[in-house]
C-alpha atoms as a PDB file:
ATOM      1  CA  UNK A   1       0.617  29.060  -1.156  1.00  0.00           C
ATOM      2  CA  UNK A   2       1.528  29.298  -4.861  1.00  0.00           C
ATOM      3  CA  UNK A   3       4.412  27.607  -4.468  1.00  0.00           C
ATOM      4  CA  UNK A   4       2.819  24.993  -2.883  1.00  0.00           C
ATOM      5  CA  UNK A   5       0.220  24.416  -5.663  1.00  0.00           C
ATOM      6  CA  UNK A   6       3.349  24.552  -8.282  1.00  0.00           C
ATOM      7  CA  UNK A   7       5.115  21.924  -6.258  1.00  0.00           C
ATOM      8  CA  UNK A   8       1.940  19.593  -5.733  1.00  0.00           C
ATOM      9  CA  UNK A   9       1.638  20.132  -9.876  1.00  0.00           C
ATOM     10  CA  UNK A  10       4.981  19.323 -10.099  1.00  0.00           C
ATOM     11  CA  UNK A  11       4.443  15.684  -8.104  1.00  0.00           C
ATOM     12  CA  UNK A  12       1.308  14.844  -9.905  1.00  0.00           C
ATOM     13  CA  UNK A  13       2.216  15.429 -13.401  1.00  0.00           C
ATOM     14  CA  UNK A  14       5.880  14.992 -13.545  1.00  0.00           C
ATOM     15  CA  UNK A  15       6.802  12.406 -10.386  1.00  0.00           C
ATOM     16  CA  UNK A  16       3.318  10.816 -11.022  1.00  0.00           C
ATOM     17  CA  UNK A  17       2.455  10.596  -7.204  1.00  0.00           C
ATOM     18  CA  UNK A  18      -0.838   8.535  -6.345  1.00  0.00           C
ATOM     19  CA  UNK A  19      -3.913  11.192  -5.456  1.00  0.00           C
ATOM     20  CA  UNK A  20      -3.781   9.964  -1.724  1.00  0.00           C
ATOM     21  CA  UNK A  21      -0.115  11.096  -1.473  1.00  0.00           C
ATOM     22  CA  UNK A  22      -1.013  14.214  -2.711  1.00  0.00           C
ATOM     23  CA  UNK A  23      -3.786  14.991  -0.566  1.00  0.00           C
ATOM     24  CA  UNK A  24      -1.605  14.383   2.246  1.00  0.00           C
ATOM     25  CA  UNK A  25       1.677  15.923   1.026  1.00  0.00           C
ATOM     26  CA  UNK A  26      -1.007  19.238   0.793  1.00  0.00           C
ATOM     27  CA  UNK A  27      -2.570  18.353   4.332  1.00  0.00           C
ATOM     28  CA  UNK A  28       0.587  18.331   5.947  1.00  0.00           C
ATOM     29  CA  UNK A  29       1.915  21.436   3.905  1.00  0.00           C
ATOM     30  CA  UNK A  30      -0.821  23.411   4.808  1.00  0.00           C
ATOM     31  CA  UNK A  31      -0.765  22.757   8.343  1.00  0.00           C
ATOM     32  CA  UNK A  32       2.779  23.978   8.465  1.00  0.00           C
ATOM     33  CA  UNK A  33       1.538  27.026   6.848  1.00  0.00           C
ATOM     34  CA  UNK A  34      -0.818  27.556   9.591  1.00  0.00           C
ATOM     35  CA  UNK A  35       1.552  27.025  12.122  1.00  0.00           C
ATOM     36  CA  UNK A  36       3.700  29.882  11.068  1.00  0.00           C
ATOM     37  CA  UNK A  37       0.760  31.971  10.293  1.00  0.00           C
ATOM     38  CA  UNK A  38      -0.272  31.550  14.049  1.00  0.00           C
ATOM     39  CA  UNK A  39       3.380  32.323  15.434  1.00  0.00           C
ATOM     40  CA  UNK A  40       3.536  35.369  13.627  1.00  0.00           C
ATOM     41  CA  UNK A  41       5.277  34.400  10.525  1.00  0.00           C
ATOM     42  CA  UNK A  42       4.769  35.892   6.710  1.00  0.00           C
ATOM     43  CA  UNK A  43       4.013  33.013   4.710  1.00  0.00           C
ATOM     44  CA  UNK A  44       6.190  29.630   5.032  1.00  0.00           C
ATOM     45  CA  UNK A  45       9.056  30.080   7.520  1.00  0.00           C
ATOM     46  CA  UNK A  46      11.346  27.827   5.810  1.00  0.00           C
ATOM     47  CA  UNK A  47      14.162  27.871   9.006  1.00  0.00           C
ATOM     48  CA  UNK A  48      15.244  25.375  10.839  1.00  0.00           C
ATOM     49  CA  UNK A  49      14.038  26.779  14.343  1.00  0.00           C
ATOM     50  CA  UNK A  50      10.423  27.391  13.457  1.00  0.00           C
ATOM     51  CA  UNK A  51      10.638  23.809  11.908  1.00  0.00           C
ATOM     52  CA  UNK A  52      11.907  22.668  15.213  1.00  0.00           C
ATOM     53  CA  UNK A  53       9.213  24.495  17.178  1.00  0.00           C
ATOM     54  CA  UNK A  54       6.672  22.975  14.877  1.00  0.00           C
ATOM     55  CA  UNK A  55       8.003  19.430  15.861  1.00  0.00           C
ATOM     56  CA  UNK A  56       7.719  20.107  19.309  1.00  0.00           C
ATOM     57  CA  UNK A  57       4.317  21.613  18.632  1.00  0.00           C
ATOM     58  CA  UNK A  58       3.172  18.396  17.355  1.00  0.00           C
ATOM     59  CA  UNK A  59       4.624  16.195  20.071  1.00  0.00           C
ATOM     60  CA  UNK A  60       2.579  18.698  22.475  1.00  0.00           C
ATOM     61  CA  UNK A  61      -0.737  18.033  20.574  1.00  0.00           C
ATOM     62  CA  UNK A  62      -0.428  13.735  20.917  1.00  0.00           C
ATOM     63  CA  UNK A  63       0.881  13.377  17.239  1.00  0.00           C
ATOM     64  CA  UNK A  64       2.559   9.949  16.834  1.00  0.00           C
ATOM     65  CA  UNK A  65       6.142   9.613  16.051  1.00  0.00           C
ATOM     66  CA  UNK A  66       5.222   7.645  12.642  1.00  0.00           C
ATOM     67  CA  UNK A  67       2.980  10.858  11.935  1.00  0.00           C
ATOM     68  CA  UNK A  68       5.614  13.751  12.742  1.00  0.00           C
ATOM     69  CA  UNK A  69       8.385  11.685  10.893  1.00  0.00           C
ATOM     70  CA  UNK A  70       5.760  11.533   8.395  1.00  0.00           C
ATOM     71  CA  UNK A  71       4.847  15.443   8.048  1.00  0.00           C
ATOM     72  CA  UNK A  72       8.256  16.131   8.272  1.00  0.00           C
ATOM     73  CA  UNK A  73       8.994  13.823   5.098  1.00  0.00           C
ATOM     74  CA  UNK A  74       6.485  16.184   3.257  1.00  0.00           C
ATOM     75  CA  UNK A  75       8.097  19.097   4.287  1.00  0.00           C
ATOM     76  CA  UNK A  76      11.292  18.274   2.949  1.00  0.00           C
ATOM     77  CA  UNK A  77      10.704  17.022  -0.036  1.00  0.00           C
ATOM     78  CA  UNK A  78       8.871  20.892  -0.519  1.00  0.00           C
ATOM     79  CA  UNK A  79      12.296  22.150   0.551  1.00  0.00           C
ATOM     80  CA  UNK A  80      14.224  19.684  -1.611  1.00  0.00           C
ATOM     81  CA  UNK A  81      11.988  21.020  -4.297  1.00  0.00           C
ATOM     82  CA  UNK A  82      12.753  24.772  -3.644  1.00  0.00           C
ATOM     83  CA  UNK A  83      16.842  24.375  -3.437  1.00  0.00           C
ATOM     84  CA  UNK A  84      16.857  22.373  -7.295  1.00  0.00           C
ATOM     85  CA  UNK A  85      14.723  25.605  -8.045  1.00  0.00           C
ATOM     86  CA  UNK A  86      17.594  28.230  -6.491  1.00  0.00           C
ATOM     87  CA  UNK A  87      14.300  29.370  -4.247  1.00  0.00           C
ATOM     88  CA  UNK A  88      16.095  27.735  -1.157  1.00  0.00           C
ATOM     89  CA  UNK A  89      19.889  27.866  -0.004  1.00  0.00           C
ATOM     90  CA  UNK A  90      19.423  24.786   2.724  1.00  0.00           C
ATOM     91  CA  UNK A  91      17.246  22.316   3.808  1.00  0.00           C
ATOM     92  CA  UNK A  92      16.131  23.393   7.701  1.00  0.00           C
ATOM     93  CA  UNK A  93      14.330  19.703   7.969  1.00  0.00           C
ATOM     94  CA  UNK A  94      18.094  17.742   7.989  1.00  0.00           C
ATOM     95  CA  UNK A  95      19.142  18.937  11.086  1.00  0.00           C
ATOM     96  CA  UNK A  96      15.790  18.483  13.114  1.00  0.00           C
ATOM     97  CA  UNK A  97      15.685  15.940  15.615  1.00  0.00           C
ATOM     98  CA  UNK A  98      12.864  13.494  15.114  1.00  0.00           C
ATOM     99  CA  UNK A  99      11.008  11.807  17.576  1.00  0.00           C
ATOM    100  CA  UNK A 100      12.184   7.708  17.665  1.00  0.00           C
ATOM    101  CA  UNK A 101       9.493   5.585  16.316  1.00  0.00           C
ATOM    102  CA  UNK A 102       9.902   1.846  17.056  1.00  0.00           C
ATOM    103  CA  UNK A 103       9.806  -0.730  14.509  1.00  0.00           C
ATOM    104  CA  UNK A 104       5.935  -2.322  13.757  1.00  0.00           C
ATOM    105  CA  UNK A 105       6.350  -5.817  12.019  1.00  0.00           C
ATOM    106  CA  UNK A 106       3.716  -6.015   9.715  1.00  0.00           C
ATOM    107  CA  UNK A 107       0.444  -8.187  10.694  1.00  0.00           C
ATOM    108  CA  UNK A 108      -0.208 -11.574   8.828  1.00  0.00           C
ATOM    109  CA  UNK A 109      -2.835 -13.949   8.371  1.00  0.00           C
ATOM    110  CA  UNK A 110      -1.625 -17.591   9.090  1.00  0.00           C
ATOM    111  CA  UNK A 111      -1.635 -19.579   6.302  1.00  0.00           C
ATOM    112  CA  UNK A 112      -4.188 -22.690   7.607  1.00  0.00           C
ATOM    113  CA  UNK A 113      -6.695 -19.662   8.073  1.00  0.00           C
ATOM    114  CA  UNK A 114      -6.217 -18.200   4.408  1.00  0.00           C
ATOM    115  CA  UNK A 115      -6.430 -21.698   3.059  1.00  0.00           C
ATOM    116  CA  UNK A 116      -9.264 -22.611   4.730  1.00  0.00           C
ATOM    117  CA  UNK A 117     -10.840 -20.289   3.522  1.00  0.00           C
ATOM    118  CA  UNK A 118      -9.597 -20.061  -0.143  1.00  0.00           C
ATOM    119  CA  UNK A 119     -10.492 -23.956  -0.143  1.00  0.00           C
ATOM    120  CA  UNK A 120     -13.302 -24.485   2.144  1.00  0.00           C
ATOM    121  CA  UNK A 121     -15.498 -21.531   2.433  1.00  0.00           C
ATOM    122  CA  UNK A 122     -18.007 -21.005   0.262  1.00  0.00           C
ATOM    123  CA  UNK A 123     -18.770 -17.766  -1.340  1.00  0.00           C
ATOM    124  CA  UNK A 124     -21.563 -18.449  -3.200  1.00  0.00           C
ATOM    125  CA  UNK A 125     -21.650 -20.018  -7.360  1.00  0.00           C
ATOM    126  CA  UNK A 126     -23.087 -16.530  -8.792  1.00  0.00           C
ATOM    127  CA  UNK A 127     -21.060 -13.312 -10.139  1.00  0.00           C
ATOM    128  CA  UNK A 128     -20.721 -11.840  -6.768  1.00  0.00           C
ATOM    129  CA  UNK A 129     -19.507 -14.542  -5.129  1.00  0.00           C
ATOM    130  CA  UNK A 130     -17.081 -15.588  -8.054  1.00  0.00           C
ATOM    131  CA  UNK A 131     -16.075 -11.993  -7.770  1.00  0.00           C
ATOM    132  CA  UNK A 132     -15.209 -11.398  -4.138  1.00  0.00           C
ATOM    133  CA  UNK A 133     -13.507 -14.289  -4.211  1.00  0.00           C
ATOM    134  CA  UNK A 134     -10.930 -13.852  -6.563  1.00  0.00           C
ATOM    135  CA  UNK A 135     -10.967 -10.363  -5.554  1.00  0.00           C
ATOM    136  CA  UNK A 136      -9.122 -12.191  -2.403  1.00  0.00           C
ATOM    137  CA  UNK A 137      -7.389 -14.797  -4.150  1.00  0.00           C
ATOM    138  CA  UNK A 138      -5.851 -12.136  -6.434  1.00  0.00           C
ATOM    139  CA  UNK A 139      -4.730  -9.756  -3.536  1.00  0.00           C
ATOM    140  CA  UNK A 140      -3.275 -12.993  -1.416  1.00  0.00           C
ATOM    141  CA  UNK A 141      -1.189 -14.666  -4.740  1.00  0.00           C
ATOM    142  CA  UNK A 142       0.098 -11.589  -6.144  1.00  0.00           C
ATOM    143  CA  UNK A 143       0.788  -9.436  -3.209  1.00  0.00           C
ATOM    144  CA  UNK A 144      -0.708  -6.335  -5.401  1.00  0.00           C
ATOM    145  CA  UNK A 145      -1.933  -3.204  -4.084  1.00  0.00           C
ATOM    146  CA  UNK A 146      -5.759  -1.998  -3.697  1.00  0.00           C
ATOM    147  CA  UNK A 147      -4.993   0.734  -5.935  1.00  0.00           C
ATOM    148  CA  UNK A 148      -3.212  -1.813  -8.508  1.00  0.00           C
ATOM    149  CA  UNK A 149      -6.148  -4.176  -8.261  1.00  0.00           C
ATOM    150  CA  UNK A 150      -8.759  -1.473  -8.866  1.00  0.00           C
ATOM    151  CA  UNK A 151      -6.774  -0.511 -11.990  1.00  0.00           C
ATOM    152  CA  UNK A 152      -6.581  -4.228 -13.933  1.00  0.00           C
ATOM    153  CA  UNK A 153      -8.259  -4.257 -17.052  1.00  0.00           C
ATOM    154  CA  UNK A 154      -9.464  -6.742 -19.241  1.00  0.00           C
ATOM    155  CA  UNK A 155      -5.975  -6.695 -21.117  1.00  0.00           C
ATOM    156  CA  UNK A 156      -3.757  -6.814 -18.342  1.00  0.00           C
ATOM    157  CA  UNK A 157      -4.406 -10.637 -17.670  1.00  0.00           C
ATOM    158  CA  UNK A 158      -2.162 -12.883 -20.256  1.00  0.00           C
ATOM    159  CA  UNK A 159      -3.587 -16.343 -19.479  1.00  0.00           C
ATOM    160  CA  UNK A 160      -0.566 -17.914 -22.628  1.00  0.00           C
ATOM    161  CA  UNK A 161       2.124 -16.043 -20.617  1.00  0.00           C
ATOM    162  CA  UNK A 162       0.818 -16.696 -17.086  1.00  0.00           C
ATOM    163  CA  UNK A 163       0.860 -12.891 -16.098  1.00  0.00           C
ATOM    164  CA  UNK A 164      -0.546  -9.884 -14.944  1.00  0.00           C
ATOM    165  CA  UNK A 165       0.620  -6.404 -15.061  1.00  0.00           C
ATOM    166  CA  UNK A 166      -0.249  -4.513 -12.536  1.00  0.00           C
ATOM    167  CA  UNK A 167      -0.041   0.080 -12.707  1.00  0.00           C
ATOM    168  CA  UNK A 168       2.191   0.727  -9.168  1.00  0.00           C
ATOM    169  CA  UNK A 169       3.324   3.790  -7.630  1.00  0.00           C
ATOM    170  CA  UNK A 170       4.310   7.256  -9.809  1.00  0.00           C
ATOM    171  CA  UNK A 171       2.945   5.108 -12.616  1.00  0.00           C
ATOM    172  CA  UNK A 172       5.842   2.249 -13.111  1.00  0.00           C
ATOM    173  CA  UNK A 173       4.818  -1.067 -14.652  1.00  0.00           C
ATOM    174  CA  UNK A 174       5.028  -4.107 -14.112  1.00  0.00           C
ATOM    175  CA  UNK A 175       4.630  -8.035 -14.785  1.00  0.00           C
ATOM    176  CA  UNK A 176       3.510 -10.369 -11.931  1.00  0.00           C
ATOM    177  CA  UNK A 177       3.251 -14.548 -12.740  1.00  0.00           C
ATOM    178  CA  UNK A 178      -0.282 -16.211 -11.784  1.00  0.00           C
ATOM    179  CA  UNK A 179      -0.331 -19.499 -11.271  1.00  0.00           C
ATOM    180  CA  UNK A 180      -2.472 -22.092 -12.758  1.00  0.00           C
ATOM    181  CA  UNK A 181      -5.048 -22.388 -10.386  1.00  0.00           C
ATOM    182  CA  UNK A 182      -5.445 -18.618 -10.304  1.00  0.00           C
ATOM    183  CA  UNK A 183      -5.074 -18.196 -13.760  1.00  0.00           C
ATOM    184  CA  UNK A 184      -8.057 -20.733 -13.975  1.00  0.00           C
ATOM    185  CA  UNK A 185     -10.136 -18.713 -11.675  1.00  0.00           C
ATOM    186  CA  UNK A 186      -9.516 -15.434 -13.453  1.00  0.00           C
ATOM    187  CA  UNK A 187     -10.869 -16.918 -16.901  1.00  0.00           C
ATOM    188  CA  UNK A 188     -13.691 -18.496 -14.823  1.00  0.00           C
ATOM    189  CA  UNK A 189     -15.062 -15.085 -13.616  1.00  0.00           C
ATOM    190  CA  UNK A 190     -13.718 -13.733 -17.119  1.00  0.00           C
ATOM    191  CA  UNK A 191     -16.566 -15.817 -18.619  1.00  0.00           C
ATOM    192  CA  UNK A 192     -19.368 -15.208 -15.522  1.00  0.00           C
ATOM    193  CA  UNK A 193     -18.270 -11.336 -16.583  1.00  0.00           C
ATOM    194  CA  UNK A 194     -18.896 -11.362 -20.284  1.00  0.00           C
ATOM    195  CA  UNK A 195     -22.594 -13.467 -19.532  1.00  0.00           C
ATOM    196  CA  UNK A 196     -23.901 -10.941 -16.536  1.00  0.00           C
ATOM    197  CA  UNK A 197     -22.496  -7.735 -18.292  1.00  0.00           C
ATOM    198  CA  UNK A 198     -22.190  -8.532 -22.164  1.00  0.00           C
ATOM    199  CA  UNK A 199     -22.466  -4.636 -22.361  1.00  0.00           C
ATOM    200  CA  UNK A 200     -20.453  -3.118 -19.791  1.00  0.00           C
ATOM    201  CA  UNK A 201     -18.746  -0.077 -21.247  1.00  0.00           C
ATOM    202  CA  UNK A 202     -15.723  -0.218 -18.829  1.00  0.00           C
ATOM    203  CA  UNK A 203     -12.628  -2.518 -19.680  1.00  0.00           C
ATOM    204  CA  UNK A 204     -11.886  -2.713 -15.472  1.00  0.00           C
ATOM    205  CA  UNK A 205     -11.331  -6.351 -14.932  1.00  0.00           C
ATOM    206  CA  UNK A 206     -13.538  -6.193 -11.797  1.00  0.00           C
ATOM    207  CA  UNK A 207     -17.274  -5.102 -11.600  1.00  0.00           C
ATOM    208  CA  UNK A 208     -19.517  -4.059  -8.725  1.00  0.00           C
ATOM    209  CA  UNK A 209     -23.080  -5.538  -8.399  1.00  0.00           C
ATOM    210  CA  UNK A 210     -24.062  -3.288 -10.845  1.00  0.00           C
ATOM    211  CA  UNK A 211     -21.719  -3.456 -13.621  1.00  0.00           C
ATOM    212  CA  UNK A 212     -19.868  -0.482 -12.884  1.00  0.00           C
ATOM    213  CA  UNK A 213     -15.952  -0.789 -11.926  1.00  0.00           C
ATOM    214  CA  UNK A 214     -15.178  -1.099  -8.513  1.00  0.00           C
ATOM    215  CA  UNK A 215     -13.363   1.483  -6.531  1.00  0.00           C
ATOM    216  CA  UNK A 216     -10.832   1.693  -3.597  1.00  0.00           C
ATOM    217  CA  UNK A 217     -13.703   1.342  -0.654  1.00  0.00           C
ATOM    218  CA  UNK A 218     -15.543  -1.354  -2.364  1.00  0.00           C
ATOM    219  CA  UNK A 219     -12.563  -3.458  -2.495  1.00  0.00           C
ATOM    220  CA  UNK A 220     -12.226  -2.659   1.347  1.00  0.00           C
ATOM    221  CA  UNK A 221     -15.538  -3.769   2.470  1.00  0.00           C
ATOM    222  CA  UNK A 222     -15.069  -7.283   0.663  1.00  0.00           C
ATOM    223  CA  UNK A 223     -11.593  -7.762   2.091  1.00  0.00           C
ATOM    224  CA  UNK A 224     -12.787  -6.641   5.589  1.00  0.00           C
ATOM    225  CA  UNK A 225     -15.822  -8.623   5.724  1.00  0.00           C
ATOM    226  CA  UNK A 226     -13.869 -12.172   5.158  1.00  0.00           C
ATOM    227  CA  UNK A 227     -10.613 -11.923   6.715  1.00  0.00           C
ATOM    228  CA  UNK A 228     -12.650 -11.025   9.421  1.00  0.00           C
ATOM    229  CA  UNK A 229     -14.250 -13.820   9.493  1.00  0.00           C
ATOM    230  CA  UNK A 230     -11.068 -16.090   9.852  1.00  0.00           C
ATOM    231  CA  UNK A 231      -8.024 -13.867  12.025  1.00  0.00           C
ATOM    232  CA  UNK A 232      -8.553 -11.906  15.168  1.00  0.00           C
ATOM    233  CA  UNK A 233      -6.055  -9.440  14.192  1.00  0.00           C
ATOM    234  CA  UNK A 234      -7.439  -5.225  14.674  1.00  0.00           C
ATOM    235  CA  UNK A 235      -6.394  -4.393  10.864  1.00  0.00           C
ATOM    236  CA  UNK A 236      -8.393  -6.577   8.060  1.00  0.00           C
ATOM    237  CA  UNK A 237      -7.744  -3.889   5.172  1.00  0.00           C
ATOM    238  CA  UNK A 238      -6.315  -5.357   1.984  1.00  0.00           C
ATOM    239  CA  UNK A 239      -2.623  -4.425   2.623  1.00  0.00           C
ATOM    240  CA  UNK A 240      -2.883  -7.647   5.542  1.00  0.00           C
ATOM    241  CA  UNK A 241      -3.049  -9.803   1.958  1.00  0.00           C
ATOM    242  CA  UNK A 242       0.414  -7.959   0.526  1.00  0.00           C
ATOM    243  CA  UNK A 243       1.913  -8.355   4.387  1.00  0.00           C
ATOM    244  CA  UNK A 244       0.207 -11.879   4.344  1.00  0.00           C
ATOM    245  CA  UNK A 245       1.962 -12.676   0.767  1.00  0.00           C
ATOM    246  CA  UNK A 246       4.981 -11.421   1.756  1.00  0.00           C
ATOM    247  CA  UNK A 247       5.629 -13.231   4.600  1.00  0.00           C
ATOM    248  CA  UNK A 248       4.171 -16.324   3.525  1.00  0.00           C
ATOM    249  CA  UNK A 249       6.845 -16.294   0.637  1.00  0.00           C
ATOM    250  CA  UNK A 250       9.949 -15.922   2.385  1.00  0.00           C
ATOM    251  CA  UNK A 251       8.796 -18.327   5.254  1.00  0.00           C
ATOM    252  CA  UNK A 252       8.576 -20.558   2.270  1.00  0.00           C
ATOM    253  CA  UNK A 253      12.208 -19.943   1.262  1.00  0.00           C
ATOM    254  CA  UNK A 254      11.420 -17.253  -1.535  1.00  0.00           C
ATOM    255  CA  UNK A 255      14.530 -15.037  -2.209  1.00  0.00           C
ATOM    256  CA  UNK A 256      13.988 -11.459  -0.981  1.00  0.00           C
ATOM    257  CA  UNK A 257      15.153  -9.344  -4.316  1.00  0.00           C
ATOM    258  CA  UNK A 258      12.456 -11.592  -5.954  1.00  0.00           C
ATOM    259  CA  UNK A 259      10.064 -10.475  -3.467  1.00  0.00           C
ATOM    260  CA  UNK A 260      10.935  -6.992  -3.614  1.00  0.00           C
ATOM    261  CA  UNK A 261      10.328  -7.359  -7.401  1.00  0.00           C
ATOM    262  CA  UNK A 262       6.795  -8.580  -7.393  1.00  0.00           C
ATOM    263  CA  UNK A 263       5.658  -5.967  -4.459  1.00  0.00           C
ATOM    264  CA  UNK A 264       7.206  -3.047  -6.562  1.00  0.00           C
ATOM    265  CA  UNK A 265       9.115  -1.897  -3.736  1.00  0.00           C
ATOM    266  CA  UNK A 266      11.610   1.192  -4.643  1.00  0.00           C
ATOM    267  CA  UNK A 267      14.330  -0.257  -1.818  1.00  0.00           C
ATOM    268  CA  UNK A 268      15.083  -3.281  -0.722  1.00  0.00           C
ATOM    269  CA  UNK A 269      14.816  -1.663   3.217  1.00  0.00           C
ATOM    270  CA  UNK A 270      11.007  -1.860   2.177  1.00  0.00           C
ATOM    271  CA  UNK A 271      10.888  -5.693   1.828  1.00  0.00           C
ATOM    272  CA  UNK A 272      13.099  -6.622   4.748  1.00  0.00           C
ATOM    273  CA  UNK A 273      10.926  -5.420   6.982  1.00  0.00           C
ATOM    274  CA  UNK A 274       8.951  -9.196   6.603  1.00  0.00           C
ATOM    275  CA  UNK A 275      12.260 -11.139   7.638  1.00  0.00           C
ATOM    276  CA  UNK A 276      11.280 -10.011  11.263  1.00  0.00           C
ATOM    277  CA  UNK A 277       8.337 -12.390  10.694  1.00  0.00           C
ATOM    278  CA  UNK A 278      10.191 -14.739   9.280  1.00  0.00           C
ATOM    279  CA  UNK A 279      12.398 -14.652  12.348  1.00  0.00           C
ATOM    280  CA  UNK A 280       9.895 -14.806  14.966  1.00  0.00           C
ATOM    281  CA  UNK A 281       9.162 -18.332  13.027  1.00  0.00           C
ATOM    282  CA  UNK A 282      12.149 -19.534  13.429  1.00  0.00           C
ATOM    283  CA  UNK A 283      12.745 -18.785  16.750  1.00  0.00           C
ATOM    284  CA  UNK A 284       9.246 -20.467  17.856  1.00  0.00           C
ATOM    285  CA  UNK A 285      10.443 -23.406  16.059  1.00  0.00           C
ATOM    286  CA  UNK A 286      13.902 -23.248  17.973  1.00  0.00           C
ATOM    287  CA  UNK A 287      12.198 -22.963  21.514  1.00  0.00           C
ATOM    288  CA  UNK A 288      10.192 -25.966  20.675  1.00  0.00           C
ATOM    289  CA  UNK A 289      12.323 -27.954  19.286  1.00  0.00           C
ATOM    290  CA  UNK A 290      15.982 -27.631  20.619  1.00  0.00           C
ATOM    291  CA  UNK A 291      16.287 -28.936  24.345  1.00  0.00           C
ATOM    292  CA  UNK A 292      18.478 -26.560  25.687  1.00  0.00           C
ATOM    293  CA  UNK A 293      16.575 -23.742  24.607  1.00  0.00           C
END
């Protein structure tokens, strides 16, 4: 496996992966590794028929389609890896076929819910409750990440300029516009902050009850706890906010390149998966409305 490790190094320091892609880039390396190790192989079969057998291996033992496709992403970019290195002549993962997955449009939260609750609901007049819900208000405006929101400081927020910047994937910048009433709420809690924790040594923009800076599960549970409260829908993580921002935005007549900008997305393939929203609108409005439909 010490090409593995020198090809995990190799994501981490030089493509800047996040540590959860690692960890599963290594997960689904490793199991490879075991599979060939249990059919008699020395090492990492890199061939395309023991990469086929593995496929079929998985199919066998109730892996999903998105999962396979997924394990089998990680396994080529190793092999992709070892041809720019002369290690490998070919790439035995291009000529695999991969089980179909079917298209998932991306679960929302109607806007009269998140509204209601953004206007309505109280969350209480101390630090916490100023906290969770910007925390919300935050994730829902800006369509940001839980890993970019756990990463604002206290000098990523320019209330002249109206931004935020935001730390995305492999460690690529960039600038995201806040409204006024957001921008309003930020220096609110800014100012709640600096009077509960004049001392705290961290410059994270967001503290836990304690005055330490949150962290990926913390931000979870808060997100959780109150879109549960208003949707019915099996997923309240905080990637239903970025879906929920998304789709809100081009219902709304947003462009989709200036979507695509503000969620960081690499391709614009990423962002057009929320037009199938958008068009499930639209055609609810047409059955309604149009008599001959």
């Amino acid at each position: 496996m010490d090409k593995v490790n020198k090809f995990l190094a190799y994501l981490q320091n030089e493509k800047r992966y996040a540590a959860h892609t690692l960890t599963s880039y290594k997960n689904d390396l490793k199991q490879y590794h075991a599979f060939c190790h249990e059919n008699g192989k020395e090492g990492m079969d890199l061939f395309f028929k023991t990469v086929r057998s593995w496929v079929v291996h998985l199919m066998e033992q109730g892996y999903s389609s998105r999962s396979i496709h997924r394990k089998l992403s990680s396994l080529r970019t190793y092999c992709k890896y070892l041809i720019r290195r002369g290690e490998l002549d070919s790439d035995p993962v291009e000529k695999v076929l991969k089980p179909k997955v079917s298209k998932r449009i991306p679960q929302f939260v109607d806007e009269k819910s998140i509204n209601r609750m953004l206007d309505e609901f109280s969350f209480g007049d101390d630090f916490t409750g100023e906290r969770n819900k910007l925390i919300i208000n935050l994730l829902y405006q800006t369509g940001i990440r839980r890993s970019e929101l756990v990463g604002i400081t206290l000098s990523s927020f320019d209330r002249g300029s109206g931004h935020i910047r935001v730390m995305g994937k492999r460690s690529k910048e960039r600038i995201i516009p806040v409204g006024r009433e957001l921008s309003d709420a930020i220096v609110v809690y800014l100012n709640m902050r600096e009077r509960e924790f004049p001392g705290a040594v961290t410059d994270a923009l967001f503290l836990t009850d304690a005055g330490n800076a949150v962290y990926p599960k913390f931000i979870y549970r808060i997100v959780n706890r109150y879109i549960g409260m208003i949707t019915t829908l099996e997923k309240t993580s905080p990637h239903i906010l970025r879906h929920t921002f998304a789709t809100h935005m081009l219902n709304r007549g947003a462009d989709l390149n200036a979507i695509k900008e503000i969620l960081g997305h690499a391709n614009l393939s990423a962002t057009q998966v929320y037009t199938h929203n958008t068009f499930e609108k639209l055609k609810s409005i047409y059955n309604q409305a149009h008599p001959r439909a």
